[in-house]
Protein backbone atom coordinates (compact mmCIF):
# COMPACT_ATOMS: atom_id res chain seq x y z
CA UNK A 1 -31.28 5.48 58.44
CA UNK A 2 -31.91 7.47 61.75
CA UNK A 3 -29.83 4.47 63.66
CA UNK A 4 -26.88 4.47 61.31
CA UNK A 5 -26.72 8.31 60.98
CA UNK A 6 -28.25 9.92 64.04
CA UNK A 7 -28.86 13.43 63.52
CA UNK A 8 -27.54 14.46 66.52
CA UNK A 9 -23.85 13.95 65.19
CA UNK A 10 -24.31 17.09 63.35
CA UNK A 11 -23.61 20.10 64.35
CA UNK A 12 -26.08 21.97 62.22
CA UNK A 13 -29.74 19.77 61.93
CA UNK A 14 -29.32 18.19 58.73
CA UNK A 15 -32.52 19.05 56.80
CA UNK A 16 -33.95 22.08 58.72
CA UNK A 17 -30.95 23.70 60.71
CA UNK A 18 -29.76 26.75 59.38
CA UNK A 19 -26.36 27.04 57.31
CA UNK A 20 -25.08 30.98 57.26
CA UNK A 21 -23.54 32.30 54.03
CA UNK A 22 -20.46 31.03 53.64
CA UNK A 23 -18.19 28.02 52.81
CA UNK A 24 -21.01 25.34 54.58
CA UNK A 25 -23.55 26.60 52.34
CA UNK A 26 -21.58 26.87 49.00
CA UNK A 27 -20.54 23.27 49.72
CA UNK A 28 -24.04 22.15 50.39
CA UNK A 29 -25.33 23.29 47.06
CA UNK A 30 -22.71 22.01 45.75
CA UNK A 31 -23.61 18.44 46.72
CA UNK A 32 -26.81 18.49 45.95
CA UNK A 33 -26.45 19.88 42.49
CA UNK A 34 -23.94 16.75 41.95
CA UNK A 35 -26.74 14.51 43.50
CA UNK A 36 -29.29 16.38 40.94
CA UNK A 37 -27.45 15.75 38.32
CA UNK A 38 -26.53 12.06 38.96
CA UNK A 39 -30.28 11.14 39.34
CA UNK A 40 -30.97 12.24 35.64
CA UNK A 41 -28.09 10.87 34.15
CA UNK A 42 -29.01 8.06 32.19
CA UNK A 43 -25.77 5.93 31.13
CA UNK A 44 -22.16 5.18 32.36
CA UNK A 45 -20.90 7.41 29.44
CA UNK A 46 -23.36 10.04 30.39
CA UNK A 47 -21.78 10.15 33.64
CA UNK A 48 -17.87 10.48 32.82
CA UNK A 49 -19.09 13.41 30.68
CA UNK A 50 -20.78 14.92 33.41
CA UNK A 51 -18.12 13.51 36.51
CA UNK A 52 -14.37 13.38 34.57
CA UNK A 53 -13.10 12.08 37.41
CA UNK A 54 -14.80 9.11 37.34
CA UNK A 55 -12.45 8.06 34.25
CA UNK A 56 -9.88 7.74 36.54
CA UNK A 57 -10.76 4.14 37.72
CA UNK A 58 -11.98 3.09 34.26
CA UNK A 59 -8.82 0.86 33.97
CA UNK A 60 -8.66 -0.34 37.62
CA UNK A 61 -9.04 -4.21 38.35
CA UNK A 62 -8.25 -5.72 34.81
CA UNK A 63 -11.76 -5.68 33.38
CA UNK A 64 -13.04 -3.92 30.66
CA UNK A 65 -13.56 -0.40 30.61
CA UNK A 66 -17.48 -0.12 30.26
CA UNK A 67 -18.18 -3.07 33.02
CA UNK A 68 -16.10 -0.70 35.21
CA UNK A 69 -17.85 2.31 33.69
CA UNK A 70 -21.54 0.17 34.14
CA UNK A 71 -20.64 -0.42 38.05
CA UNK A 72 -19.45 3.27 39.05
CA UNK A 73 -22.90 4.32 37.52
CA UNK A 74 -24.96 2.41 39.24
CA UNK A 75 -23.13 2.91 42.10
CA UNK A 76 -23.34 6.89 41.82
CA UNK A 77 -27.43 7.03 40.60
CA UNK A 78 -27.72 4.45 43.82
CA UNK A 79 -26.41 7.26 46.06
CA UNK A 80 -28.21 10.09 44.49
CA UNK A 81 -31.45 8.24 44.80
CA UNK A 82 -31.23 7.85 48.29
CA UNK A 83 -30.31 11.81 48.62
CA UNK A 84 -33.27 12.48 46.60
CA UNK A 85 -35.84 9.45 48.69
CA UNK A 86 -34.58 11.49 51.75
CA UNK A 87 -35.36 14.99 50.90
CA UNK A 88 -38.93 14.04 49.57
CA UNK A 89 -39.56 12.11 52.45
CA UNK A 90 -38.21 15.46 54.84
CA UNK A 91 -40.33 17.47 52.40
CA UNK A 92 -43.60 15.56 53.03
CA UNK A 93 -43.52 16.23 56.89
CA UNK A 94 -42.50 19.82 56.64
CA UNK A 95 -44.62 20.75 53.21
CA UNK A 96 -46.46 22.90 55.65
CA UNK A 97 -43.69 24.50 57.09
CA UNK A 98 -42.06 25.49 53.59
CA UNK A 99 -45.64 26.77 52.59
CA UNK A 100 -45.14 28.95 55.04
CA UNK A 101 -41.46 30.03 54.93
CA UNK A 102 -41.11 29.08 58.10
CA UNK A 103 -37.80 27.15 57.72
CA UNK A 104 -34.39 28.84 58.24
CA UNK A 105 -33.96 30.26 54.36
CA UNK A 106 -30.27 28.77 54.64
CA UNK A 107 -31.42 25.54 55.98
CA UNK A 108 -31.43 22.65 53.31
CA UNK A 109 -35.06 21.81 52.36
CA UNK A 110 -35.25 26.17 51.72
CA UNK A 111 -32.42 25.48 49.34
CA UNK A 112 -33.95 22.61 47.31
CA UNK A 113 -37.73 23.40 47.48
CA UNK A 114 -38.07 27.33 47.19
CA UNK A 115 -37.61 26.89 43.59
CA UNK A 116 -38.56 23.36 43.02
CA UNK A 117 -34.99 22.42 42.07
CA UNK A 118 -31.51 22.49 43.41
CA UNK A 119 -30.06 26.21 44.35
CA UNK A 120 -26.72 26.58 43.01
CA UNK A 121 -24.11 29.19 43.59
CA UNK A 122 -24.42 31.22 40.92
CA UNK A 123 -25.88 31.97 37.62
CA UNK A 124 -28.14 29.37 36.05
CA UNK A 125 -26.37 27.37 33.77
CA UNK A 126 -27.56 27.89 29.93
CA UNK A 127 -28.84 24.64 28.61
CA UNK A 128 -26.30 21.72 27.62
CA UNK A 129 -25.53 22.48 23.83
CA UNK A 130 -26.69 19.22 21.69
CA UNK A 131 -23.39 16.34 21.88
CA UNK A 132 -21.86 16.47 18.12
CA UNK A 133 -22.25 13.82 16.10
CA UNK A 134 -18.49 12.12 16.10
CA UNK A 135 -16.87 13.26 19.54
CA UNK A 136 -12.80 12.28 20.84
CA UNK A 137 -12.43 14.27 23.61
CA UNK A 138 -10.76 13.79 27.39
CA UNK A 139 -13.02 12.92 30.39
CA UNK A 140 -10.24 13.30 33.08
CA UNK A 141 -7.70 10.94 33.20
CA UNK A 142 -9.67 9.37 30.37
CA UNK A 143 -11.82 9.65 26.71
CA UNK A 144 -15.32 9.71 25.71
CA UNK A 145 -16.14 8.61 21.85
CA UNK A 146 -19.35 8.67 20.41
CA UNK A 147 -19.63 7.97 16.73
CA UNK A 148 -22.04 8.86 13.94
CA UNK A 149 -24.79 9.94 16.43
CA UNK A 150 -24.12 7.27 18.35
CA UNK A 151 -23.82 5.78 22.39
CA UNK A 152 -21.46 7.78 24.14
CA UNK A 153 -19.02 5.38 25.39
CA UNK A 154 -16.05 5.78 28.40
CA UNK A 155 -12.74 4.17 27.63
CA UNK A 156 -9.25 4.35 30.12
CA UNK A 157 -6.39 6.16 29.43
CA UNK A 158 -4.33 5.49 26.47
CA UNK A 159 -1.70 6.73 24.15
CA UNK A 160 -3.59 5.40 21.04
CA UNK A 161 -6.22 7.13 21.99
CA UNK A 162 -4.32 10.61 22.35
CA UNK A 163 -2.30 9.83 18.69
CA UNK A 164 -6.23 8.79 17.18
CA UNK A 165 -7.05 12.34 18.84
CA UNK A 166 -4.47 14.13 16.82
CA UNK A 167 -4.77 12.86 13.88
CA UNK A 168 -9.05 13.38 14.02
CA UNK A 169 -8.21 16.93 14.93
CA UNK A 170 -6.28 17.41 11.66
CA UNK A 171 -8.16 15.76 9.05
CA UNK A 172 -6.37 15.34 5.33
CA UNK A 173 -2.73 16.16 7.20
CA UNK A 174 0.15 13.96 7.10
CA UNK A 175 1.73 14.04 10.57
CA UNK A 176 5.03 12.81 11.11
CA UNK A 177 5.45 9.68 13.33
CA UNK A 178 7.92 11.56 15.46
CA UNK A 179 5.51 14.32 16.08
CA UNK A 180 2.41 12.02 17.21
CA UNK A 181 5.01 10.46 19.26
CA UNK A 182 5.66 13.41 21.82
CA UNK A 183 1.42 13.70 21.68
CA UNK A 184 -0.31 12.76 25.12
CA UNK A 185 2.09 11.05 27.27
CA UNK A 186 0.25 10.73 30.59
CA UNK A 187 1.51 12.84 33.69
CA UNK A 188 4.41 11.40 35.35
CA UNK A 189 4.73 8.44 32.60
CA UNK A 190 7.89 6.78 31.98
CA UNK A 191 9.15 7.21 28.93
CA UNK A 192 11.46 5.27 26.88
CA UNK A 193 15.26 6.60 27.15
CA UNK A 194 17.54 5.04 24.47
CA UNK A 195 16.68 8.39 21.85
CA UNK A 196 17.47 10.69 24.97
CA UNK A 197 19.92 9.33 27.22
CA UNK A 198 22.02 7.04 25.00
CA UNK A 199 24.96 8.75 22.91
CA UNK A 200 24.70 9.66 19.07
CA UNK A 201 27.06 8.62 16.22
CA UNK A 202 28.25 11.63 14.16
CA UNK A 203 26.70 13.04 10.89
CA UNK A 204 23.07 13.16 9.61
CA UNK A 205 20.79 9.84 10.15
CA UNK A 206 23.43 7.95 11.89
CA UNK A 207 23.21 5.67 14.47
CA UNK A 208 24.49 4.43 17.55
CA UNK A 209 25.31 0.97 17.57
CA UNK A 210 25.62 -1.55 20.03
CA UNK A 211 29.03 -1.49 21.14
CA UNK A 212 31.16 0.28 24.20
CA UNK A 213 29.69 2.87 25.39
CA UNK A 214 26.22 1.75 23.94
CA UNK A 215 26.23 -1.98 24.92
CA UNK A 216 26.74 -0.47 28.50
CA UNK A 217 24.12 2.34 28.72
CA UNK A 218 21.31 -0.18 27.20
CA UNK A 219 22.11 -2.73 29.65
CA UNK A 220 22.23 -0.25 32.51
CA UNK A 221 18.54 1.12 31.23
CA UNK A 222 17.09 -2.75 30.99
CA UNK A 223 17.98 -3.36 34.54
CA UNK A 224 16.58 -0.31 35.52
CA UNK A 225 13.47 -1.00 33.54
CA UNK A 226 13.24 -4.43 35.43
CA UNK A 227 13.36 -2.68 38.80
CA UNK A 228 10.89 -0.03 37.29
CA UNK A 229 8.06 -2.88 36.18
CA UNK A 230 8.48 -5.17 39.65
CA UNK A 231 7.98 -1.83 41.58
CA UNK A 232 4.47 -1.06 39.35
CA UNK A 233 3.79 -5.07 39.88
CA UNK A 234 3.42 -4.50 43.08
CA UNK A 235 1.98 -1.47 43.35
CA UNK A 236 -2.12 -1.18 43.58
CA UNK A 237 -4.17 0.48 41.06
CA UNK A 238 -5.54 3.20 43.59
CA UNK A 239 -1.44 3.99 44.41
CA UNK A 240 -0.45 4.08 40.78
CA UNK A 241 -4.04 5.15 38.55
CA UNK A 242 -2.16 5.01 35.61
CA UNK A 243 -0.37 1.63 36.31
CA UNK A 244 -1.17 -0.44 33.48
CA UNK A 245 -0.14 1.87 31.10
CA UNK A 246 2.84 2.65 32.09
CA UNK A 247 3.51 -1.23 32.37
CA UNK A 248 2.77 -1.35 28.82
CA UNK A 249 5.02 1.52 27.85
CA UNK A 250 8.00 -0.20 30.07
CA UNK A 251 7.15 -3.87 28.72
CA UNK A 252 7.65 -2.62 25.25
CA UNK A 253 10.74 -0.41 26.02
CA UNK A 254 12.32 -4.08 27.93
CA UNK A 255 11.47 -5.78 24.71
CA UNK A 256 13.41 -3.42 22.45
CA UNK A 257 16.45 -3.39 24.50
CA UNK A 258 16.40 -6.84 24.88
CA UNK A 259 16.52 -8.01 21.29
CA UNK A 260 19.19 -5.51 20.58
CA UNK A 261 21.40 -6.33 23.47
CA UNK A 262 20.76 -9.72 22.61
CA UNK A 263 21.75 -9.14 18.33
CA UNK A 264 24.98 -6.80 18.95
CA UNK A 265 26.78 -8.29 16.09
CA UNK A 266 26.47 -8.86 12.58
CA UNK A 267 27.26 -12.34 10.67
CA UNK A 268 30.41 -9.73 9.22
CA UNK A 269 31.44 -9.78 12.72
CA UNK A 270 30.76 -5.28 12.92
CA UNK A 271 28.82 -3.98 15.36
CA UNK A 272 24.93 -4.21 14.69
CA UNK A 273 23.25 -0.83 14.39
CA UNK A 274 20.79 0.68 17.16
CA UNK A 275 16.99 -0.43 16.49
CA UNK A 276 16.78 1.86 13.13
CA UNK A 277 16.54 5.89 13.05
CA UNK A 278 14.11 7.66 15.13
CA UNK A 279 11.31 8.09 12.88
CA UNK A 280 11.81 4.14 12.20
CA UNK A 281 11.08 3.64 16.15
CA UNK A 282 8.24 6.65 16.14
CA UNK A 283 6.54 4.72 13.44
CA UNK A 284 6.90 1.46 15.36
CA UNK A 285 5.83 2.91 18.59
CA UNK A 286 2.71 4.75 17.57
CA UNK A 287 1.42 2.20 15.34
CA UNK A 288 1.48 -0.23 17.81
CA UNK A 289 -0.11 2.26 20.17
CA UNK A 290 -3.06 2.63 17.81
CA UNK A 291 -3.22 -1.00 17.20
CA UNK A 292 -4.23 -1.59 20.70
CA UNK A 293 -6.95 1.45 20.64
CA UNK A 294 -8.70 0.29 17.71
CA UNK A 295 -8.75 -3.35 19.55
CA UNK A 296 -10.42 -2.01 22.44
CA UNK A 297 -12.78 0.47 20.22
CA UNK A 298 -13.89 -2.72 17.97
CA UNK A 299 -15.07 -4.26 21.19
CA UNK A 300 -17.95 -1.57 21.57
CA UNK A 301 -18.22 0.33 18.17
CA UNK A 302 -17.22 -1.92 15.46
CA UNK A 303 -18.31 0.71 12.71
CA UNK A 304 -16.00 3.37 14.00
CA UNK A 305 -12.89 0.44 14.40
CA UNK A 306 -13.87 0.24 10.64
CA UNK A 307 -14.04 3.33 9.59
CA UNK A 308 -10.45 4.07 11.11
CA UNK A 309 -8.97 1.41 9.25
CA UNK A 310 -7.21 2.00 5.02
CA UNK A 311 -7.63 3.47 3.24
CA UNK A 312 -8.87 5.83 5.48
CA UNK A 313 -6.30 6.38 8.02
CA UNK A 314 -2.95 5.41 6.84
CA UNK A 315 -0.10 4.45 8.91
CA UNK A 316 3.87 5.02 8.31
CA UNK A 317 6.70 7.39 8.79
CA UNK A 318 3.73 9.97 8.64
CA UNK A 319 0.44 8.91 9.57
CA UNK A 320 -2.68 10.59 7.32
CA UNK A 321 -7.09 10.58 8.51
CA UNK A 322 -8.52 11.51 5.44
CA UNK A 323 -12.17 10.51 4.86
CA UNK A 324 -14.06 10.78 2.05
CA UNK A 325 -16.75 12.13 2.44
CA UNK A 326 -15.64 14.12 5.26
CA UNK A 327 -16.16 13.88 8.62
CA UNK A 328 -16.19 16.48 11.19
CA UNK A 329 -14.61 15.66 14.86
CA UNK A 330 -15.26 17.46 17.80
CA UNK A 331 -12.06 17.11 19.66
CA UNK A 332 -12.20 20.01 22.21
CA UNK A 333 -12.09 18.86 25.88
């Protein structure tokens, strides 16, 4: 280690050189609390709990979430093993020296062995409260689910996800489509603009249709949405982190313009109307979105995919979790 790190690089001796009160040393115990606490974590969902931002490359690469989740874990307990192999090693040769508190008290073998564990820099934590049962909450820029007692287990962001979130939060509740819509869009995610952008017929429930004005603003949004998918295409995972699902948001937004700029007619020869009302496309939208959740949930917890199937969450203008017997979600991030 000596040749690849010589500790003459450092301004302050690593392991015995003394760190003033300050920044340095706040930052210091900071690190080694983070290596503490990576050396007794003991899975890759264990870790996003502790480490949210670790979710953030859970959907980097194109393979599944929990091989991703598997090699940042191993990766991180690697590193904190080799923190920890060094300071027992440092602590060996200068057991005598810390006997004796002879060792600058700001120094960082004073900061881990004085106590026999990692200083931090400030009160003692209280102890981690028990994990509930059934948990759905956010790890970062993704969510940890653990069902009936269950593994804790990391998955990559996701609207389904945020709508399944909801709807756990609010058990026996019929929530409108439209509201579960506007639910957990990612930071800085496109979203769809024909309800926004695109002008409204007059009166109650009517709707646009494609014609004029219409025709012209949907094929003015599809080439835009072309441009907008080549430019994420392109774009790396590390540039972008939430790339793919904003691909999938764009991909289905192309697909819904397309097949109504390609249907603008009617066999009467009138003008077709716009892709149904708004709670028609809400419906559409974040069923779909749930679809693909429970997909990628049956892949690691097939009892929970089942138990949010019918009759126990329903699906349709409003969308209803009601179990019976109950079960209580903790939701809170």
């Amino acid at each position: 280690m000596e040749a690849h790190d010589p500790a003459d690089g450092y301004r302050v001796e690593v392991l015995t050189g003394d760190r003033a009160d300050g920044d340095r040393r706040v930052v210091l115990a900071a690190f080694l609390d983070a290596a503490a606490r990576v050396e007794r974590v003991g899975s890759a969902a264990g870790l996003v709990a502790q480490f949210g931002e670790a979710a953030r490359v859970l959907g980097a690469g194109g393979e599944p979430a929990a091989v991703v989740a598997d090699r940042v874990f191993r990766l991180y307990r690697q590193h904190a093993r080799e923190v920890a192999g060094v300071l027992d090693e440092a602590g060996r040769r200068h057991i005598g020296a810390l006997r004796r508190r002879e060792l600058p008290e700001g120094c960082t073998l004073r900061l881990v062995f004085d106590t026999g564990a990692v200083v931090t820099t400030g009160a003692p934590a209280p102890p981690a409260a028990p994990l509930a049962p059934n948990r759905f909450v956010r790890r970062g820029r993704g969510w940890e689910v653990r069902f009936a007692g269950g593994e804790s287990r990391p998955y990559p962001e996701s609207l389904g996800f945020a709508y399944l979130r909801a709807l756990l939060g609010r058990p026996g509740e019929e929530i409108p489509a439209v509201e579960l819509s506007a639910v957990g869009r990612p930071a800085g995610g496109t979203r769809g603009k024909l309800d926004e952008d695109l002008p409204r017929a007059a009166g109650f429930g009517a709707d646009p249709t494609m014609d004029g004005p219409y025709a012209r603003a949907a094929s003015a949004r599809l080439r835009e949405v072309d441009e907008l998918i080549a430019q994420l295409e392109a774009a790396s995972p590390a540039d972008v982190p939430d790339r793919l699902e904003r691909l999938e948001e764009l991909g289905r937004e192309r697909q819904q313009l397309a097949e109504q700029l390609g249907a603008t007619h009617g066999l009467n020869g009138r003008p077709r109307p716009l892709g149904g009302t708004a709670a028609e496309r809400a419906r559409t939208r974040v069923g779909n979105a749930i679809d693909r959740a429970l997909v990628r949930i049956a892949a690691d917890d097939p009892a929970l995919a089942a138990h949010l199937s019918r009759p126990t969450l329903t699906p349709g203008k409003a969308f209803r979790y009601a179990p019976d017997p109950p079960v209580a979600w903790d939701v809170r991030d």
